[in-house]
C-alpha atoms as a PDB file:
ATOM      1  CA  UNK A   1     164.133  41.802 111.119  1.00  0.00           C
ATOM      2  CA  UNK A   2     162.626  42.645 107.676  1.00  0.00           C
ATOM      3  CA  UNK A   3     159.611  43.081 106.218  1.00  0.00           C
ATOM      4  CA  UNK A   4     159.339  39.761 104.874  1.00  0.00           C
ATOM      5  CA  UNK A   5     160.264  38.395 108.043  1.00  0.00           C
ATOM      6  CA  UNK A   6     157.134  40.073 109.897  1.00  0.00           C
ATOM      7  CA  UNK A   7     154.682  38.802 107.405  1.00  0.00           C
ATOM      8  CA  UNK A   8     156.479  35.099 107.129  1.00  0.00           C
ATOM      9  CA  UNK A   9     156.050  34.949 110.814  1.00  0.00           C
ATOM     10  CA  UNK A  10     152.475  36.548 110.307  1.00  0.00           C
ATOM     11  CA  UNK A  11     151.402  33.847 107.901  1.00  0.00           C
ATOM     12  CA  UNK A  12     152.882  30.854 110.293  1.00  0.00           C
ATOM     13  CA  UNK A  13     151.183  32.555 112.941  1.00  0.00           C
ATOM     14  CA  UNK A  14     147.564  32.343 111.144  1.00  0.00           C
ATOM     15  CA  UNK A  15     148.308  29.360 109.950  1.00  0.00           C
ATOM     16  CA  UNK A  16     148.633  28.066 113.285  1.00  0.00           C
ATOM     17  CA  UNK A  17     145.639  29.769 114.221  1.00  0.00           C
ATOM     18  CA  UNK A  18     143.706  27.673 111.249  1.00  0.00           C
ATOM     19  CA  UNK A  19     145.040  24.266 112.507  1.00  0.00           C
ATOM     20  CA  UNK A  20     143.920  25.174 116.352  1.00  0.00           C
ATOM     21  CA  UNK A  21     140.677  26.313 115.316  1.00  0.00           C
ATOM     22  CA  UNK A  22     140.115  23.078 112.979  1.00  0.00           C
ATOM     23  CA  UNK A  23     140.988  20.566 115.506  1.00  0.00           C
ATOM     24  CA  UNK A  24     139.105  22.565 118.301  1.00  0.00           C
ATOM     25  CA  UNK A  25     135.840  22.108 115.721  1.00  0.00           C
ATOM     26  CA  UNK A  26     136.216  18.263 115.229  1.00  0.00           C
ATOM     27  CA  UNK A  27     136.411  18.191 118.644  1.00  0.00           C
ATOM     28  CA  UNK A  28     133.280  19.968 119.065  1.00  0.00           C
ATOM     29  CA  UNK A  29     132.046  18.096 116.100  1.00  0.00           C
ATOM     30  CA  UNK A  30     132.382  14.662 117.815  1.00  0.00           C
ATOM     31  CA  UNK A  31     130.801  15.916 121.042  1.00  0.00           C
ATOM     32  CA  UNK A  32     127.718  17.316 119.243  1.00  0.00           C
ATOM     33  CA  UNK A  33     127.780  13.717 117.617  1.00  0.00           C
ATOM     34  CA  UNK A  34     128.447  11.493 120.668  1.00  0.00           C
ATOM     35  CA  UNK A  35     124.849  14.040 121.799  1.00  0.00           C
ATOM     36  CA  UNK A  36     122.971  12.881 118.891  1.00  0.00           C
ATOM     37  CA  UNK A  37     123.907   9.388 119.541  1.00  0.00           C
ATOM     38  CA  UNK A  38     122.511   9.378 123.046  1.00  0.00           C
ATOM     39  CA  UNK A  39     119.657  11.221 122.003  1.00  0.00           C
ATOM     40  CA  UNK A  40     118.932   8.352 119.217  1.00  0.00           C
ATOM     41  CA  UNK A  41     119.745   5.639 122.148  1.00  0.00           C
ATOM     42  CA  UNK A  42     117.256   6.456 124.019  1.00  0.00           C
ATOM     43  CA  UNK A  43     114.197   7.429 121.391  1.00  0.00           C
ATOM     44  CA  UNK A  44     115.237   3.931 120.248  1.00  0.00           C
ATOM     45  CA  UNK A  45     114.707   2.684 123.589  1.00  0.00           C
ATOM     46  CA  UNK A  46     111.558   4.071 124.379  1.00  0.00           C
ATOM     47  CA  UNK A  47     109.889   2.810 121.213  1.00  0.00           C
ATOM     48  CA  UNK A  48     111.239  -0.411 121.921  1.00  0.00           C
ATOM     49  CA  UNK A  49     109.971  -0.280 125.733  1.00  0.00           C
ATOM     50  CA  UNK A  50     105.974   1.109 124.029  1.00  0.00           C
ATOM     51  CA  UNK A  51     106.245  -1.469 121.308  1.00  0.00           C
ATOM     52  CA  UNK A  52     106.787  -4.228 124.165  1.00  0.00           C
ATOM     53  CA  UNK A  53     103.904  -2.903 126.414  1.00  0.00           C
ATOM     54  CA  UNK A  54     101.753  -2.890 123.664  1.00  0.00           C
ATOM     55  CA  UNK A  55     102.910  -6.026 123.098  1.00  0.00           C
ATOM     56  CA  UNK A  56     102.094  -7.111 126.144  1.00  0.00           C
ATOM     57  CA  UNK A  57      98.325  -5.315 126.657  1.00  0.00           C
ATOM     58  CA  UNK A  58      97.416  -7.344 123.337  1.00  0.00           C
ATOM     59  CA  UNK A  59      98.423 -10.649 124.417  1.00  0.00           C
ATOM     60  CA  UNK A  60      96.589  -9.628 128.084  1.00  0.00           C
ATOM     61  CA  UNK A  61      93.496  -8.608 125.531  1.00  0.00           C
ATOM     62  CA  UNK A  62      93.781 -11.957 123.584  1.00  0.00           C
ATOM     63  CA  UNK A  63      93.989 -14.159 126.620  1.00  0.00           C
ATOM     64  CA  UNK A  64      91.089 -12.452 128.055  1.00  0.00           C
ATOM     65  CA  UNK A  65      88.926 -13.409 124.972  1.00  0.00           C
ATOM     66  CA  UNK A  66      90.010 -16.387 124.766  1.00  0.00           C
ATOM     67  CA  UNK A  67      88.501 -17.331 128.445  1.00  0.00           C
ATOM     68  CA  UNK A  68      85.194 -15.359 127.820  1.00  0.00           C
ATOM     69  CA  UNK A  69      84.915 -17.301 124.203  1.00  0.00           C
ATOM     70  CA  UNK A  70      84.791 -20.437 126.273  1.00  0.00           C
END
């Protein structure tokens, strides 16, 4: 084996190295993503769940007028 042959199989061998580490960080990528997502689920799911029980306490506070109006 020649010289050229060692650093061929040198280059191929860091080039493999490159392509492992790439698809190992989209991987990690989409996990940190998929995160986010649930993260944003949820906040979006408690302001929903505040905006309804506010909602809800107004209309309670409306009706309540509404009888002592009378």
């Amino acid at each position: 084996m020649g010289i050229a042959d060692q650093f061929k199989d040198k280059a191929q061998d860091l080039a493999d190295q490159a392509q492992k580490k790439m698809k190992d960080g989209k991987s990690e990528g989409q996990r940190q993503g998929q995160g986010q997502d649930r993260r944003q689920d949820a906040s979006d799911r408690a302001r929903e769940a505040s905006e309804q029980g506010r909602d809800k306490a107004q209309g309670a506070a409306d009706d309540l007028r509404e009888k002592f109006d009378r």
